[in-house]
Protein backbone atom coordinates (compact mmCIF):
# COMPACT_ATOMS: atom_id res chain seq x y z
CA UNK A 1 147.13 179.79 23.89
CA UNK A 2 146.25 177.64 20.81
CA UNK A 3 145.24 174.25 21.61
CA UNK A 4 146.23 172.75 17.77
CA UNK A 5 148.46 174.12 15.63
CA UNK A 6 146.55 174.92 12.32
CA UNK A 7 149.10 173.77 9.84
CA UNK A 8 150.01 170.84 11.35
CA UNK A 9 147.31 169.42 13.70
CA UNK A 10 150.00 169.37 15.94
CA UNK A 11 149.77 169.08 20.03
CA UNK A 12 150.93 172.46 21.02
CA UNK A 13 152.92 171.48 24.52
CA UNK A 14 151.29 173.03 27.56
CA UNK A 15 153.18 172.63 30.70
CA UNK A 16 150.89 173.11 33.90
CA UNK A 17 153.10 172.72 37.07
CA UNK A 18 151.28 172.40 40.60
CA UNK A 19 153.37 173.18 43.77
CA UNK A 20 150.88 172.31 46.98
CA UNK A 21 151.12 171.68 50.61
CA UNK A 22 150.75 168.14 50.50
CA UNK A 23 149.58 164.79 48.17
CA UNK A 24 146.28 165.76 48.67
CA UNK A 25 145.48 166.91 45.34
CA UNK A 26 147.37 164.50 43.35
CA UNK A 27 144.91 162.21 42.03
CA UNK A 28 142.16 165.18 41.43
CA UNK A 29 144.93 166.31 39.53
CA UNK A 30 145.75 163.45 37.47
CA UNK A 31 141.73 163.07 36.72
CA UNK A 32 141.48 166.40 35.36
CA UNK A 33 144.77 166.47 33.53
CA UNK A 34 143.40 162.69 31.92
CA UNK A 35 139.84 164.87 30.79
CA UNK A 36 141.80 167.74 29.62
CA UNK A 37 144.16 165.66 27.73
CA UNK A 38 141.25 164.59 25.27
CA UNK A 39 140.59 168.42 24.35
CA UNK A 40 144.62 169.48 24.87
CA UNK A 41 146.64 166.89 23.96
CA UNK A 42 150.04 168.89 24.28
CA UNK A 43 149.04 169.10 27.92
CA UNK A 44 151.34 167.86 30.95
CA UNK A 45 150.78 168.07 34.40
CA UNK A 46 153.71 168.31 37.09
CA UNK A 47 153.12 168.05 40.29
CA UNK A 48 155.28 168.90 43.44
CA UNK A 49 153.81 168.54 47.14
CA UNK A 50 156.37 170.65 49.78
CA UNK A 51 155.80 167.71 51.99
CA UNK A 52 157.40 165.24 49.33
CA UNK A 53 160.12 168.19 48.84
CA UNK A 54 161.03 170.05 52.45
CA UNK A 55 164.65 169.29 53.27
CA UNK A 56 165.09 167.26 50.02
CA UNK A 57 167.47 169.51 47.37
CA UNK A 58 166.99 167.29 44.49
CA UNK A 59 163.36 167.62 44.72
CA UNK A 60 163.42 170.56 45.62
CA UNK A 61 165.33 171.64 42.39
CA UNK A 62 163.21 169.41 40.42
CA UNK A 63 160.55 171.53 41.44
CA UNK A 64 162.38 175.22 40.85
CA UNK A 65 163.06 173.60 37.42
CA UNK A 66 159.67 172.29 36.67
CA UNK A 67 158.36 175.85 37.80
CA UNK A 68 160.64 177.86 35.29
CA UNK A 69 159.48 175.66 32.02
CA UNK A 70 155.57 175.94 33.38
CA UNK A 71 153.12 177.77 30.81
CA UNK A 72 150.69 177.54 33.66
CA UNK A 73 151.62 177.67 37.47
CA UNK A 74 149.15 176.52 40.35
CA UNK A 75 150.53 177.05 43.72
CA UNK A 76 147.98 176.13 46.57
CA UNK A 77 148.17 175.86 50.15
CA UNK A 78 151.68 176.80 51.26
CA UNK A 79 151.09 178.76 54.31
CA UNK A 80 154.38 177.40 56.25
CA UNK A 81 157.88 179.06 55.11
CA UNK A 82 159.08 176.21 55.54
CA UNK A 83 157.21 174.70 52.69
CA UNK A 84 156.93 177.91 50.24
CA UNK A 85 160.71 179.39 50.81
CA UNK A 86 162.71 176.79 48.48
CA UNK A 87 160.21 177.84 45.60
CA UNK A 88 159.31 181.15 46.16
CA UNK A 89 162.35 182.98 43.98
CA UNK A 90 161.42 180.48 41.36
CA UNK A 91 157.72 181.65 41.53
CA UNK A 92 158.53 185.03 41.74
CA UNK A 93 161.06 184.49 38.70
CA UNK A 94 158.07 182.86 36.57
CA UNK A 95 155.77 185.61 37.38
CA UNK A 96 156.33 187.43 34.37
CA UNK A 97 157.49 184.81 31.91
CA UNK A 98 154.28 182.53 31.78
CA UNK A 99 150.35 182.53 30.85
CA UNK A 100 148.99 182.40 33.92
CA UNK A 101 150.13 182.18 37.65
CA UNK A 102 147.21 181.67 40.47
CA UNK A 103 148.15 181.22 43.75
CA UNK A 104 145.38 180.20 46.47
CA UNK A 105 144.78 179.88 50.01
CA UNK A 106 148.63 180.20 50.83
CA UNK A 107 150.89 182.81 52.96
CA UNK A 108 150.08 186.27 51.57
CA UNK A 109 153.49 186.47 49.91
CA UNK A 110 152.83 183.72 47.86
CA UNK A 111 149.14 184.73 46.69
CA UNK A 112 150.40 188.39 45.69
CA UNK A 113 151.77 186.52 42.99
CA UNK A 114 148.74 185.66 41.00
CA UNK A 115 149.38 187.11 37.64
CA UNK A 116 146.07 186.18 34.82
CA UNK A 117 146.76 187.27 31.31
């Protein structure tokens, strides 16, 4: 994953998505996509809480969307099916279309999916 292209000094776009539990991690998040941004320019964060999306279709296919363009996937604490069911085909889907895909501290389903490389 090039950072620059070399013909161009271009921003080579690199679309991290983050699907969590809750707004917990939002303004780590935003910090470290801010520092990362000086070294990655092409970078942009999304990030989708299941607390902000549960029972809500439009975000909830914001976030199926957001998943399928991701170069990078985070998915972190979603324990409750209730919380990782209206992404979890989405996931799955992304598995094997994207960089990287590490899922942490969530229902066993969900962390099989971890895919580096």
């Amino acid at each position: 994953m090039a950072v620059q292209s070399k013909s161009k000094k271009e921003a080579v776009p690199i679309r991290l998505v983050l699907v969590t539990m809750d707004t917990h991690l939002n303004s780590a998040a935003r910090r470290a996509q801010f520092q990362l941004q000086r070294v990655i320019p092409g970078l942009s964060l999304q990030i989708h809480a299941a607390s902000e999306f549960t029972g809500n279709p439009e975000l909830i296919e914001k976030a199926v969307q957001d998943i399928a363009r991701g170069d990078i996937v985070l998915a972190t604490m979603l324990f409750m099916e209730d919380h990782y069911l209206p992404v979890f085909e989405a996931l799955k889907a992304k598995r094997d279309h994207c960089d990287a895909m590490v899922c942490a501290m969530s229902a066993g389903d969900v962390v099989k999916l971890t895919k580096i490389g």
